[in-house]
PDB file of N, CA and C in Angstrom:
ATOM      1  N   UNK A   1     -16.139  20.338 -17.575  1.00  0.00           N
ATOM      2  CA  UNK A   1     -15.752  19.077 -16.963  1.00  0.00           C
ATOM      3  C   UNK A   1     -16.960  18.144 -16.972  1.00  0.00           C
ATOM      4  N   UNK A   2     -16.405  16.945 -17.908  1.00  0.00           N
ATOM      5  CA  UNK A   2     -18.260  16.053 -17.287  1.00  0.00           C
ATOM      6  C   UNK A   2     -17.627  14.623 -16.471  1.00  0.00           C
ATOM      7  N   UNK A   3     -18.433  14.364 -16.092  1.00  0.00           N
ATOM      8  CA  UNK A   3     -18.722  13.358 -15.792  1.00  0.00           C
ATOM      9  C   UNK A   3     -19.299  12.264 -16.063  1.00  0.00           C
ATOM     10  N   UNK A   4     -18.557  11.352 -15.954  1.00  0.00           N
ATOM     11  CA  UNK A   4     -19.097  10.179 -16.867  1.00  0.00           C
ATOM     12  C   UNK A   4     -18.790   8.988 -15.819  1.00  0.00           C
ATOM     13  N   UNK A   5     -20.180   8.003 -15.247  1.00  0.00           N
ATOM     14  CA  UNK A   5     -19.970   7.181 -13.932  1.00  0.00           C
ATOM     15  C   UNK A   5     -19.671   6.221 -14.650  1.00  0.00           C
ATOM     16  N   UNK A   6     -18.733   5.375 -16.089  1.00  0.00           N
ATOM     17  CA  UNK A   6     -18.469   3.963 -16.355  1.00  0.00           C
ATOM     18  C   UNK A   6     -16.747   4.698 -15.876  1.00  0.00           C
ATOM     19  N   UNK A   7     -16.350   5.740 -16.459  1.00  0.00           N
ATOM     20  CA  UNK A   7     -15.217   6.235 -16.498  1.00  0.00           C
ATOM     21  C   UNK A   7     -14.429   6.349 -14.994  1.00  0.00           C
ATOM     22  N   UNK A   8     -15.657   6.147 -13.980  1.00  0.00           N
ATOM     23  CA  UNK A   8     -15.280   6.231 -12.650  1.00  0.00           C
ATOM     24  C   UNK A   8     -14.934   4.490 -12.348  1.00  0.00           C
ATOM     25  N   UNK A   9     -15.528   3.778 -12.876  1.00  0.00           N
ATOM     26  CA  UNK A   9     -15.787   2.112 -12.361  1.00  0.00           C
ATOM     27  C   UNK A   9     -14.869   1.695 -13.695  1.00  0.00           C
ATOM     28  N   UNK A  10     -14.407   2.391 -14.646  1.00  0.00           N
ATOM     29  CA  UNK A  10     -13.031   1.919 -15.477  1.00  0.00           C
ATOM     30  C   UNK A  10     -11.670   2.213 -14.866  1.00  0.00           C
ATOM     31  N   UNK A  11     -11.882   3.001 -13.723  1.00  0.00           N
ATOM     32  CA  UNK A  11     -10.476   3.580 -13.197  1.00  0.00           C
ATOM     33  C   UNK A  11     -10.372   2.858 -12.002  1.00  0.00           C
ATOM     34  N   UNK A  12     -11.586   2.102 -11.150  1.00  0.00           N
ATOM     35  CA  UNK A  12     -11.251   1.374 -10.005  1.00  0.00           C
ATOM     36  C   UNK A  12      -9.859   0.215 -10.371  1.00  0.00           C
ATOM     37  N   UNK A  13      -9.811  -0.016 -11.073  1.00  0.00           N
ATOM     38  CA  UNK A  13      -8.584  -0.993 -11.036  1.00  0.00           C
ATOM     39  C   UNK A  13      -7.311  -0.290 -10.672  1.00  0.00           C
ATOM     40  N   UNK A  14      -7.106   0.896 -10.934  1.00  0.00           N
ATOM     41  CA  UNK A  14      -6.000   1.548 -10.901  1.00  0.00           C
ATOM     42  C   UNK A  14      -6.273   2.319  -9.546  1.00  0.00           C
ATOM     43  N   UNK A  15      -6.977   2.489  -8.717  1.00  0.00           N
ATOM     44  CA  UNK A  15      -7.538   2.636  -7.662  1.00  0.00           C
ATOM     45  C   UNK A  15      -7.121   1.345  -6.435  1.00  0.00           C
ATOM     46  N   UNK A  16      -7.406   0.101  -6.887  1.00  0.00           N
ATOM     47  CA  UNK A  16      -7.054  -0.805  -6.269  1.00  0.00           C
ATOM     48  C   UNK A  16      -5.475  -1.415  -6.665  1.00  0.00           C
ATOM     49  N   UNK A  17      -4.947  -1.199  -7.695  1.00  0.00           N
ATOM     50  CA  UNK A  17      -3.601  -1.398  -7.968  1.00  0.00           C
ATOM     51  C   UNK A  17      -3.177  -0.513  -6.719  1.00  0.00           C
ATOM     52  N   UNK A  18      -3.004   1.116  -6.520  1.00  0.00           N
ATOM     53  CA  UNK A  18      -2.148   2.133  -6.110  1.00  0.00           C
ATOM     54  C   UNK A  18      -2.451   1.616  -4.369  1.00  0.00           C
ATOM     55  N   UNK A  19      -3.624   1.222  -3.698  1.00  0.00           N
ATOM     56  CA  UNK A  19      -3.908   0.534  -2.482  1.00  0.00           C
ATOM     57  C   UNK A  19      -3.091  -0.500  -2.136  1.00  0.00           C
ATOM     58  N   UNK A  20      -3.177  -1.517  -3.306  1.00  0.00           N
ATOM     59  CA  UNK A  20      -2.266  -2.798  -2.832  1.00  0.00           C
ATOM     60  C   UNK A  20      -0.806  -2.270  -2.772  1.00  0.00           C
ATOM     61  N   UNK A  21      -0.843  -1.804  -3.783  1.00  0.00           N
ATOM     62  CA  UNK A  21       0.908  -1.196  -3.962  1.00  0.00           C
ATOM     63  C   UNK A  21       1.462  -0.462  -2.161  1.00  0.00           C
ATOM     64  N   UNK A  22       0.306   0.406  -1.973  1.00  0.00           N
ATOM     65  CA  UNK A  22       0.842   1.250  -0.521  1.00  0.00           C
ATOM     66  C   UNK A  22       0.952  -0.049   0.451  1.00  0.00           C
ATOM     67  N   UNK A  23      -0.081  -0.817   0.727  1.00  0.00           N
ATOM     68  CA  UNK A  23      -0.283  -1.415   1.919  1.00  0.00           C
ATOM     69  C   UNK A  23       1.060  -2.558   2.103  1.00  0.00           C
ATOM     70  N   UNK A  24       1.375  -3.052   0.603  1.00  0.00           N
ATOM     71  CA  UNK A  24       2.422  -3.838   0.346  1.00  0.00           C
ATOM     72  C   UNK A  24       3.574  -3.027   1.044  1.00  0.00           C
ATOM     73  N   UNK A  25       3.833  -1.738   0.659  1.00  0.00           N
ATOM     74  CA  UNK A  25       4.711  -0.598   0.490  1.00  0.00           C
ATOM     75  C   UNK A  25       5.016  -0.420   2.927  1.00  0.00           C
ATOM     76  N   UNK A  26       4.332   0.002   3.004  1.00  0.00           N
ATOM     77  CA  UNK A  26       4.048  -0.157   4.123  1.00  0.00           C
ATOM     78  C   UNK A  26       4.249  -1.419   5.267  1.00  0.00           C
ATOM     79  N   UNK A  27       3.663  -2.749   4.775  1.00  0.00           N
ATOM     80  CA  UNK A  27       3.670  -3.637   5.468  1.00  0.00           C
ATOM     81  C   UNK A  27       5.673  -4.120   5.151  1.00  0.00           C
ATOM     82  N   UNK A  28       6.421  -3.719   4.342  1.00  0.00           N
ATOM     83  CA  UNK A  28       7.374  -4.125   4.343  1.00  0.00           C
ATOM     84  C   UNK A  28       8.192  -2.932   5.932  1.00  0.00           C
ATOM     85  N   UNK A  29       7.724  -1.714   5.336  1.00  0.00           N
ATOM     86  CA  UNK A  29       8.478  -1.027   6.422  1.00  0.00           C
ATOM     87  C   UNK A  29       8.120  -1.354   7.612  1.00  0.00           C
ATOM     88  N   UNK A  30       7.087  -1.949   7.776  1.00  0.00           N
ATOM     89  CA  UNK A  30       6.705  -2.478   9.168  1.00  0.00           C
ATOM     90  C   UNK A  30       7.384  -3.713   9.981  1.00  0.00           C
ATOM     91  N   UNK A  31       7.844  -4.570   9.084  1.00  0.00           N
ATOM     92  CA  UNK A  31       8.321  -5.929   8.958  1.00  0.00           C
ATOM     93  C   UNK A  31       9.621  -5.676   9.348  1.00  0.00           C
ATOM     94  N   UNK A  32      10.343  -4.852   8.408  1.00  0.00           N
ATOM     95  CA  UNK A  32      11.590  -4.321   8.900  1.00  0.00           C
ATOM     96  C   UNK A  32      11.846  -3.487   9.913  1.00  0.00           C
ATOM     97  N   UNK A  33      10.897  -3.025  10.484  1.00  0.00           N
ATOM     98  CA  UNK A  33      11.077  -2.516  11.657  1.00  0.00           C
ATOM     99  C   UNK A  33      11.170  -3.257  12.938  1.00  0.00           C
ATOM    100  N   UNK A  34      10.182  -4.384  12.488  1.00  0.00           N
ATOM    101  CA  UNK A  34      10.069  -4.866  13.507  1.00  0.00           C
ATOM    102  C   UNK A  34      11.220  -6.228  13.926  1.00  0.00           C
ATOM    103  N   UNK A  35      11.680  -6.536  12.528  1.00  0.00           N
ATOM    104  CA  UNK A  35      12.489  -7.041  12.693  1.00  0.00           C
ATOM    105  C   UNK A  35      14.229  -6.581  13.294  1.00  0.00           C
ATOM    106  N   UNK A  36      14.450  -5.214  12.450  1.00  0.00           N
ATOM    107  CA  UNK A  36      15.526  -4.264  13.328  1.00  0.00           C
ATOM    108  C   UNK A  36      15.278  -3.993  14.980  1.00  0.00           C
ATOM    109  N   UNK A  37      14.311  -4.157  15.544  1.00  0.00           N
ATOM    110  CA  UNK A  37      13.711  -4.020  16.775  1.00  0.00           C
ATOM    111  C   UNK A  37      14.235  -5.227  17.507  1.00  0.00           C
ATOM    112  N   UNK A  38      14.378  -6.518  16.805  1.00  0.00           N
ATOM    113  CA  UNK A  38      14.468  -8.155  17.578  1.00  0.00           C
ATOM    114  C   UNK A  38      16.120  -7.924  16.996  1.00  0.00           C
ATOM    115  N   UNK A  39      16.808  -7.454  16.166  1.00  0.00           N
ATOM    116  CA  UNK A  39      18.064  -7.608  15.910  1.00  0.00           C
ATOM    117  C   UNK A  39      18.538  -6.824  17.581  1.00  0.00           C
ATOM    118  N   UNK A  40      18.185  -5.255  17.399  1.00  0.00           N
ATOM    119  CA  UNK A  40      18.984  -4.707  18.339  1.00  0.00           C
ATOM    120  C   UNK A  40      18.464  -4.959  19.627  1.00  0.00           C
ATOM    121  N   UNK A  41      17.485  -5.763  19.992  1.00  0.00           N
ATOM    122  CA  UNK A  41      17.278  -6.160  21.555  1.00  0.00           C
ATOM    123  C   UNK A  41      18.095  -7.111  22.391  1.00  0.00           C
ATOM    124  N   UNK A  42      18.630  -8.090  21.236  1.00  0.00           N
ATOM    125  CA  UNK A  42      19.548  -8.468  22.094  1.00  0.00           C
ATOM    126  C   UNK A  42      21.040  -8.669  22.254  1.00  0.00           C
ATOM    127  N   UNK A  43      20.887  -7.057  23.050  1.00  0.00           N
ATOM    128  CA  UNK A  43      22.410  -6.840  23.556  1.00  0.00           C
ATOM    129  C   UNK A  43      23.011  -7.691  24.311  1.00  0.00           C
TER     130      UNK A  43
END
């Protein structure tokens, strides 16, 4: 196995793609939660 440190700083993009992707991924389930939260409050 070697190692090679450009091969590490060629893969940060795909590193920061799979981050944005979660936080995006996440901040929607959050949104919708919080919005299902203001739907069913008022009974």
């Amino acid at each position: 196995m070697n190692f090679t440190p450009a091969n590490f700083v060629a893969n940060l993009q795909y590193l920061l793609k799979g981050e944005l992707g979660l936080f995006f991924a996440l901040g929607i389930i959050a949104l919708s939660t919080i919005v299902l939260n203001k739907i069913s409050e008022k009974k």
